[in-house]
Protein backbone atom coordinates (compact mmCIF):
# COMPACT_ATOMS: atom_id res chain seq x y z
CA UNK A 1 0.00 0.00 0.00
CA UNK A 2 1.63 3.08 -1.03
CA UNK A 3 1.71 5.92 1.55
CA UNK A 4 1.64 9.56 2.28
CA UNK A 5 3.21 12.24 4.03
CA UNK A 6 1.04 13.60 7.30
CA UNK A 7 1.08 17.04 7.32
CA UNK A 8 4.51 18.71 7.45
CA UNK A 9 5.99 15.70 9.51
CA UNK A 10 7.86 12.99 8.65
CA UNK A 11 5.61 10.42 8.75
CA UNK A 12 4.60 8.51 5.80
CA UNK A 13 1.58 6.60 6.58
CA UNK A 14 -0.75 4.57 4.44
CA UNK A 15 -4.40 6.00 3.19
CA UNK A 16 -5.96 3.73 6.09
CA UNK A 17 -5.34 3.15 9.16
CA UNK A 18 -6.49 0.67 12.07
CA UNK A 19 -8.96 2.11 14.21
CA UNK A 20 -9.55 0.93 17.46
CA UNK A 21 -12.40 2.70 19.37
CA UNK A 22 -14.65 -0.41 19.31
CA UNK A 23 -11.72 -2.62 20.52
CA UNK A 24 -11.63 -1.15 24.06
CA UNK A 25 -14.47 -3.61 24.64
CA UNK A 26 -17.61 -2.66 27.47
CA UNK A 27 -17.84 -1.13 30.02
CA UNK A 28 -17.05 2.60 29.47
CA UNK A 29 -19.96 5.41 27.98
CA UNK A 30 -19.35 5.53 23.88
CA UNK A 31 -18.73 1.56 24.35
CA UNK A 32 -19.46 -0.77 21.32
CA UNK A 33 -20.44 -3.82 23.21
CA UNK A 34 -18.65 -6.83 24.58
CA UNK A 35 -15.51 -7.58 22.69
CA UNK A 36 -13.23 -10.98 22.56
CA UNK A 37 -9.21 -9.48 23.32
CA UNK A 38 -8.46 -12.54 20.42
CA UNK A 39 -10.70 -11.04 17.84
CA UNK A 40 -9.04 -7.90 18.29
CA UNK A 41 -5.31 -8.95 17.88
CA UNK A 42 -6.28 -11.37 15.12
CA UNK A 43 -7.56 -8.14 13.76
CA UNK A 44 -4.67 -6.00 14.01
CA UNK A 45 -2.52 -8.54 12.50
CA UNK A 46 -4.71 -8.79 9.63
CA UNK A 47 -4.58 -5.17 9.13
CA UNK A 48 -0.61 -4.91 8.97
CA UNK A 49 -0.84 -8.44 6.61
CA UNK A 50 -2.74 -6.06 4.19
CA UNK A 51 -0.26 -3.28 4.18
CA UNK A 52 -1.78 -0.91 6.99
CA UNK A 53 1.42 0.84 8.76
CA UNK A 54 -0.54 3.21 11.60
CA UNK A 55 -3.01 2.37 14.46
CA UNK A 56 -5.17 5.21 15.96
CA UNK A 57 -6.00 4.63 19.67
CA UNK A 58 -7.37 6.49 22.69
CA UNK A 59 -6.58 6.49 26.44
CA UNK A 60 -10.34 6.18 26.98
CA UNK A 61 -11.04 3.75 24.42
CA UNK A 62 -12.26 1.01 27.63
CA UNK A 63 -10.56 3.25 29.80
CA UNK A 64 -6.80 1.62 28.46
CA UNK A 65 -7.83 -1.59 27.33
CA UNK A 66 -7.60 -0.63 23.88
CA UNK A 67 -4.30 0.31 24.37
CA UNK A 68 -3.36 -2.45 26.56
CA UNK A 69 -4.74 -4.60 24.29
CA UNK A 70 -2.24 -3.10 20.74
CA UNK A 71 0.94 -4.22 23.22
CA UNK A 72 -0.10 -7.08 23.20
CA UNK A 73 -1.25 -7.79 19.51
CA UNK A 74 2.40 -6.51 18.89
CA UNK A 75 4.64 -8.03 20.83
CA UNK A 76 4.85 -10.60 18.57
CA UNK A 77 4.99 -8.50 15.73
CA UNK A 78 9.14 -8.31 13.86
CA UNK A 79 10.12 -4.74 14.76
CA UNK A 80 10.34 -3.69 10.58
CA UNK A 81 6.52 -4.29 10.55
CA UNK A 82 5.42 -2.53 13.21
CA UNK A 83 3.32 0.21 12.71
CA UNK A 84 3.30 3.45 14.03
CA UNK A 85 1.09 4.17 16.87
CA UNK A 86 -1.03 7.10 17.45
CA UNK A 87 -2.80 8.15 20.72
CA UNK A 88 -4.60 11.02 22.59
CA UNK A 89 -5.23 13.30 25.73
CA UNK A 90 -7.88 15.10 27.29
CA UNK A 91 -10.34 12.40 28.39
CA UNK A 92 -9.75 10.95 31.99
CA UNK A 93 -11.93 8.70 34.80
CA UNK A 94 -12.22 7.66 38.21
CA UNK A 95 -12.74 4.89 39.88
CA UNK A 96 -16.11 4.96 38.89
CA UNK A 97 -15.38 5.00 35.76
CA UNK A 98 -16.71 8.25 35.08
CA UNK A 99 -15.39 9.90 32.21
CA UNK A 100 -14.26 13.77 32.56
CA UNK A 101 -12.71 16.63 30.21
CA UNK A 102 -8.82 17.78 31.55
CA UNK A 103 -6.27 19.47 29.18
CA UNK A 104 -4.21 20.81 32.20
CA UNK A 105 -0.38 20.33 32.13
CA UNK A 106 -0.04 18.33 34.90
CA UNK A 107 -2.86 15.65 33.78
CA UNK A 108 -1.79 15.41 30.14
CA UNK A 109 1.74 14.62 31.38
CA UNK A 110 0.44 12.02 33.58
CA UNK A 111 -1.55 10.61 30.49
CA UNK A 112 0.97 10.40 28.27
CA UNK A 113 3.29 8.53 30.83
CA UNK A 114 0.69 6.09 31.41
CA UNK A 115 0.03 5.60 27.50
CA UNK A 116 3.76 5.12 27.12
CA UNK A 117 3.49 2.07 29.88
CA UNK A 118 -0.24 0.82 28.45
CA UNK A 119 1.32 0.63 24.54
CA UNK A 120 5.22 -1.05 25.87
CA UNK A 121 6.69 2.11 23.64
CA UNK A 122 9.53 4.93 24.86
CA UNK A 123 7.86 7.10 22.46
CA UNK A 124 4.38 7.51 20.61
CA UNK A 125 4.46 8.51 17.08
CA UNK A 126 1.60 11.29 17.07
CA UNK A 127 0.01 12.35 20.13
CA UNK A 128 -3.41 14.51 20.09
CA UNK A 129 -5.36 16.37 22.34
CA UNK A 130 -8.70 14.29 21.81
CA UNK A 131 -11.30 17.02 22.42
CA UNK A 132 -10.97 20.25 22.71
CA UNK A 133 -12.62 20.41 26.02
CA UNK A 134 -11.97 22.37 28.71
CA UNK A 135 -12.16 25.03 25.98
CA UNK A 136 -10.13 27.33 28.49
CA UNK A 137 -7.87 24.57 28.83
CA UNK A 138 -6.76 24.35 25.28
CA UNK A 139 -3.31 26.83 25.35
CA UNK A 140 -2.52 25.24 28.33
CA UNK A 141 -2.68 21.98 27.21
CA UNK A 142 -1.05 22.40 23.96
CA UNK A 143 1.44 24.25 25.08
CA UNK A 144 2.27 20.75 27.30
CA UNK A 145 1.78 18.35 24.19
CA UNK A 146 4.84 20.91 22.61
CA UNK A 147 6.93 20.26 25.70
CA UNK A 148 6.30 16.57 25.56
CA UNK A 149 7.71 16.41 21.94
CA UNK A 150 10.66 18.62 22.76
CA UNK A 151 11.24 16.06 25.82
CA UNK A 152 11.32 13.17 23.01
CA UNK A 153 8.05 11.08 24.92
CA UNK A 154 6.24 11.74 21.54
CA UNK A 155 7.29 12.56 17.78
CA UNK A 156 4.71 15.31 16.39
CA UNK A 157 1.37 16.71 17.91
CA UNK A 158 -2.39 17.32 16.62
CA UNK A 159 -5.61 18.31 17.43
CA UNK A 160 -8.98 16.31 16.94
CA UNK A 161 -12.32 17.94 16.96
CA UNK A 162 -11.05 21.30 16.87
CA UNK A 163 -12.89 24.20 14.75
CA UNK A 164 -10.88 26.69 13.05
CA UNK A 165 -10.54 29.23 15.67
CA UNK A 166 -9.17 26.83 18.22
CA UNK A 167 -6.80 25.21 15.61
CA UNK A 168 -5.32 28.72 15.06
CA UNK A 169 -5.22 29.31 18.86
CA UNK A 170 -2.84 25.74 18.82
CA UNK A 171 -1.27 26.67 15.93
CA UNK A 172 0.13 30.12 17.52
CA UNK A 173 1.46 27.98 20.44
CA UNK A 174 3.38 25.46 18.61
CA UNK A 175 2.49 23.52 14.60
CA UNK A 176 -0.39 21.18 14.27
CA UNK A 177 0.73 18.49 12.39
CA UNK A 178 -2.70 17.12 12.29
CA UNK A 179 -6.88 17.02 12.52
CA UNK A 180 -8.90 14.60 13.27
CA UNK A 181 -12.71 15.29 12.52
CA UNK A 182 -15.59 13.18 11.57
CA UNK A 183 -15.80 12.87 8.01
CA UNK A 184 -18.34 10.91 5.61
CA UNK A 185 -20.77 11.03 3.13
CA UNK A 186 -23.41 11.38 6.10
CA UNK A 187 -21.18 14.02 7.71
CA UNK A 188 -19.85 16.72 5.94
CA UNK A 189 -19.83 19.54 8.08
CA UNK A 190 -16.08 20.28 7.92
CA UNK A 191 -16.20 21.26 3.74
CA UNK A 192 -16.93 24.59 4.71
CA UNK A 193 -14.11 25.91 6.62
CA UNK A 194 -12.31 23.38 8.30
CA UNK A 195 -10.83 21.26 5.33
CA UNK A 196 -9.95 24.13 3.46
CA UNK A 197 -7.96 26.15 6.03
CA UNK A 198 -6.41 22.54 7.06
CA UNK A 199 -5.09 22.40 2.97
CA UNK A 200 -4.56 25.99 3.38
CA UNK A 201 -1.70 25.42 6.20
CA UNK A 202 -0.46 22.26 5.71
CA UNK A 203 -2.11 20.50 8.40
CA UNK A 204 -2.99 16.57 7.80
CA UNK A 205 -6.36 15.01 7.69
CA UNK A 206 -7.16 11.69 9.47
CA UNK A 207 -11.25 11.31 8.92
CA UNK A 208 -12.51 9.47 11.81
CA UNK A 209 -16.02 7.56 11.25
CA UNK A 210 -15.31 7.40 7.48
CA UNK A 211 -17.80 4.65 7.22
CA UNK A 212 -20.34 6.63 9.37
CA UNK A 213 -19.76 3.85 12.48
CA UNK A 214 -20.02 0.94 10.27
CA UNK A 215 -23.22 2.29 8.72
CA UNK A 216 -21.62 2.66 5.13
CA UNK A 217 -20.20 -0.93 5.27
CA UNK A 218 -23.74 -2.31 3.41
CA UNK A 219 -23.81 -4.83 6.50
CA UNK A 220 -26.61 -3.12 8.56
CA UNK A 221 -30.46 -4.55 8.09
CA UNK A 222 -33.17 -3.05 10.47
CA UNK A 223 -33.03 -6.75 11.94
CA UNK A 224 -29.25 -6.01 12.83
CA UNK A 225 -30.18 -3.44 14.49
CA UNK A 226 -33.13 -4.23 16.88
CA UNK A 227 -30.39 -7.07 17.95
CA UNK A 228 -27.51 -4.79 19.06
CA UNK A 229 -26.69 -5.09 22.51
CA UNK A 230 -28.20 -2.34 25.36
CA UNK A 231 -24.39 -1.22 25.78
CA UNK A 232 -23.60 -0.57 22.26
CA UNK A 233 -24.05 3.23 21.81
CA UNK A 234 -25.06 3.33 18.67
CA UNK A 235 -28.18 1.78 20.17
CA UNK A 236 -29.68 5.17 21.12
CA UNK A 237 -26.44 7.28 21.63
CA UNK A 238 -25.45 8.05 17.33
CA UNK A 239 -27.81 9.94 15.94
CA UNK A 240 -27.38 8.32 12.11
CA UNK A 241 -28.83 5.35 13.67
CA UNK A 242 -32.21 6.52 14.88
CA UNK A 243 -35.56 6.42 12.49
CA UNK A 244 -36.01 8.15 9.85
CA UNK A 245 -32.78 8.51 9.25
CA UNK A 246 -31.99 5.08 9.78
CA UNK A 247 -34.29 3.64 7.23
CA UNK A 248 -32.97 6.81 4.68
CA UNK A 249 -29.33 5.45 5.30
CA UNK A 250 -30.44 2.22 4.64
CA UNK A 251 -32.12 3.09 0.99
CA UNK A 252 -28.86 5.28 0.30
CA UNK A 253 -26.27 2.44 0.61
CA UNK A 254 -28.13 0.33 -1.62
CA UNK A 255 -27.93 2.95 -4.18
CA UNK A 256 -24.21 3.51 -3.45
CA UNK A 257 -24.00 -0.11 -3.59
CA UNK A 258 -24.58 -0.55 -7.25
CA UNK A 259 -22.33 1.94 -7.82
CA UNK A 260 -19.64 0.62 -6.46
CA UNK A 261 -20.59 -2.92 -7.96
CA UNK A 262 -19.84 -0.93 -11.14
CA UNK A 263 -16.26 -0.14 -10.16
CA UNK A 264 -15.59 -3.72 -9.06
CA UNK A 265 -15.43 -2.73 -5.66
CA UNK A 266 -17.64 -3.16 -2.21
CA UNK A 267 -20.01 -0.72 -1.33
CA UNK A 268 -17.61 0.07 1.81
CA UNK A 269 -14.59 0.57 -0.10
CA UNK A 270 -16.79 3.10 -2.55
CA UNK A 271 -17.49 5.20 0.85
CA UNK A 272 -13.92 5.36 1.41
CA UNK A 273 -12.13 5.98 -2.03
CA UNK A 274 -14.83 9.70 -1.50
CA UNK A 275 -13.59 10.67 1.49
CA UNK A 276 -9.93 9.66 0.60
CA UNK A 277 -10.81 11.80 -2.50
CA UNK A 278 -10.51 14.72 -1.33
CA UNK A 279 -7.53 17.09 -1.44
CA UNK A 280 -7.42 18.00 2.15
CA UNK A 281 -7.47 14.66 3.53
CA UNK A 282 -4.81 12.21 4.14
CA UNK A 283 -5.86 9.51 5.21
CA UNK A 284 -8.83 7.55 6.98
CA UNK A 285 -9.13 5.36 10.00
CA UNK A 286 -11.36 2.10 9.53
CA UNK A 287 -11.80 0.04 12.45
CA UNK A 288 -12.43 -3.79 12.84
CA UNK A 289 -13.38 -5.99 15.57
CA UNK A 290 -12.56 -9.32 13.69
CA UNK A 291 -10.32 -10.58 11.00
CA UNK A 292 -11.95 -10.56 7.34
CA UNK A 293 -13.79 -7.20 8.19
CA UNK A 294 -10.98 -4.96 6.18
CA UNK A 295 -10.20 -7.26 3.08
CA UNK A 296 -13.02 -5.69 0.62
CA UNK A 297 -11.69 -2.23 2.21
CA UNK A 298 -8.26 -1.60 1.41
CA UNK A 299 -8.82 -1.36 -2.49
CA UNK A 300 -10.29 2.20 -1.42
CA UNK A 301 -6.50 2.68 -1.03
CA UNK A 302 -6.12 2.76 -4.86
CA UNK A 303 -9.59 3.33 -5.88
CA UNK A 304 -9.39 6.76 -7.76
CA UNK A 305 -13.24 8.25 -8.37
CA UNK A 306 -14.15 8.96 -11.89
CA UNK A 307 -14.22 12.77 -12.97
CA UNK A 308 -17.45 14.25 -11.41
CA UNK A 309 -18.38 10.75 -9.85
CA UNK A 310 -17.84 12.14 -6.12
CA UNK A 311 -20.31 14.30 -6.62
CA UNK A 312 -22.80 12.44 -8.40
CA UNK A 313 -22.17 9.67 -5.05
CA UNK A 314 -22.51 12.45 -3.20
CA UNK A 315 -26.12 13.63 -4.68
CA UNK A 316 -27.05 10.02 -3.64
CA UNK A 317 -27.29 10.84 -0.23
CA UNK A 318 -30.65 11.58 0.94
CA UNK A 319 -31.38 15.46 2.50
């Protein structure tokens, strides 16, 4: 899989990467459901068999068992394959298990010392402040993610979920290297301002939710639905998910899915190749619970859309 350059860094990653949100198992609020530890490293291993070189993770993905859980898939793993590992700040819990919003500098420095332990690594290869919440927080805490590069415990810094204003209030701090926003042919918000000022200074894309939570994959089926379990938060918690919009989402892939039949391709890896389509973004992060789930995927990797076919997939999507 070839790869490209993120941002003004020097790492050269692959159009996908292995996403790992679901991974982190129950137990925590934005949890997918149970999930089997073996599925998941059987999963990451399939993902650097087909070329992938970066995973995206989260301290709060299960509250570290996400990461805890990527040290282990690669300790077997020959040190020339392994892939470089991204991570993130800002989100932190009790003993509870309550989930809260810190981007001081004393708590992101504990974070990314306990990230450093959860992943086995002496350094983390990009390192982002998850949310930007405390908004009054947000100098302060960048500021810190600078002085954690400069100390060598991580190799560049970015920003996810930030809108333009509080990118340029990082960006006067120290450079973003990256942004990661949600970004799919059921979310498109960012188009407006946010990819083009990204393009605009050099800052990377990594779209998170590319295939709108798995909604874009052409696996769903109102039946799949009803069946989901209580603590999977798409259940009530994602908003793409709920009626009428379900049912509309629904109607749309199967249009998108004889499109894509066209191409030679799966209707998933259609939904990709558009967001990887466009100029501002790098790359995209695809998550899998299981082995097989990523093989009709990665062609999105060298899928180029006909001229004006991204839009006409994208007037397939209903209002």
């Amino acid at each position: 899989m070839h790869t490209r350059r993120l941002g003004s860094s020097d790492l050269m990653i692959t159009p996908l990467g292995f996403g790992s949100w679901a991974i982190g198992g129950a137990g925590w609020p934005f949890a997918w459901g149970h999930q089997d530890d073996s599925d998941s490293i059987a999963a990451i291993h399939e993902a650097l068999d087909l070329g992938i070189n970066w995973i995206d993770t989260a301290p709060v993905y299960g509250l570290g068992h996400a990461e805890e859980v990527i040290r282990r898939a690669l300790a077997a793993v020959p040190a020339s394959r392994r892939p470089l590992l991204f991570t993130k700040c800002g989100r932190v819990w009790n003993d509870r298990r309550e989930v809260g919003k810190r981007l001081t500098a004393a708590s992101i420095r504990a974070e990314c010392e306990a990230s450093l332990r959860r992943l086995g690594v002496e350094r983390i290869d990009l390192y982002q402040i998850h949310w930007p919440e405390p908004d009054d927080e947000i100098e302060e805490g960048w500021a810190e993610c600078a002085r954690l590069r400069a100390a060598g415990k991580v190799g560049w810094i970015g920003v996810s979920n930030f809108n333009v204003a509080q990118l340029e209030r990082a960006a006067a701090i120290a450079p973003v290297t990256s942004l990661q926003p949600p970004y799919s042919l059921l979310r498109r918000d960012i188009e407006g301002e946010i990819l083009p000022w990204c393009q605009a200074h050099g800052v990377g894309v990594l779209a998170y939710s590319p295939m709108a939570s798995g909604l874009l994959t052409g696996s769903w089926s109102p039946e799949r639905f009803r069946d989901l379990p209580a603590d999977d938060w798409r259940k009530e918690k994602n908003p793409l998910f709920q009626e009428p919009r379900f049912s509309a989402h629904l109607a749309f892939v199967e249009r998108l899915r004889s499109r894509a039949a066209d191409r030679g391709v799966a209707v998933g890896a259609m939904a990709l190749a558009w967001v990887l389509g466009h100029a501002a973004v790098t790359a995209a992060i695809v998550g899998a619970r299981r082995p097989g789930q990523l093989g009709d995927l990665v062609a999105a990797a060298d899928l180029r859309l006909l001229p004006d076919e991204g839009e006409a997939i994208a007037a397939l999507v209903p209002a």
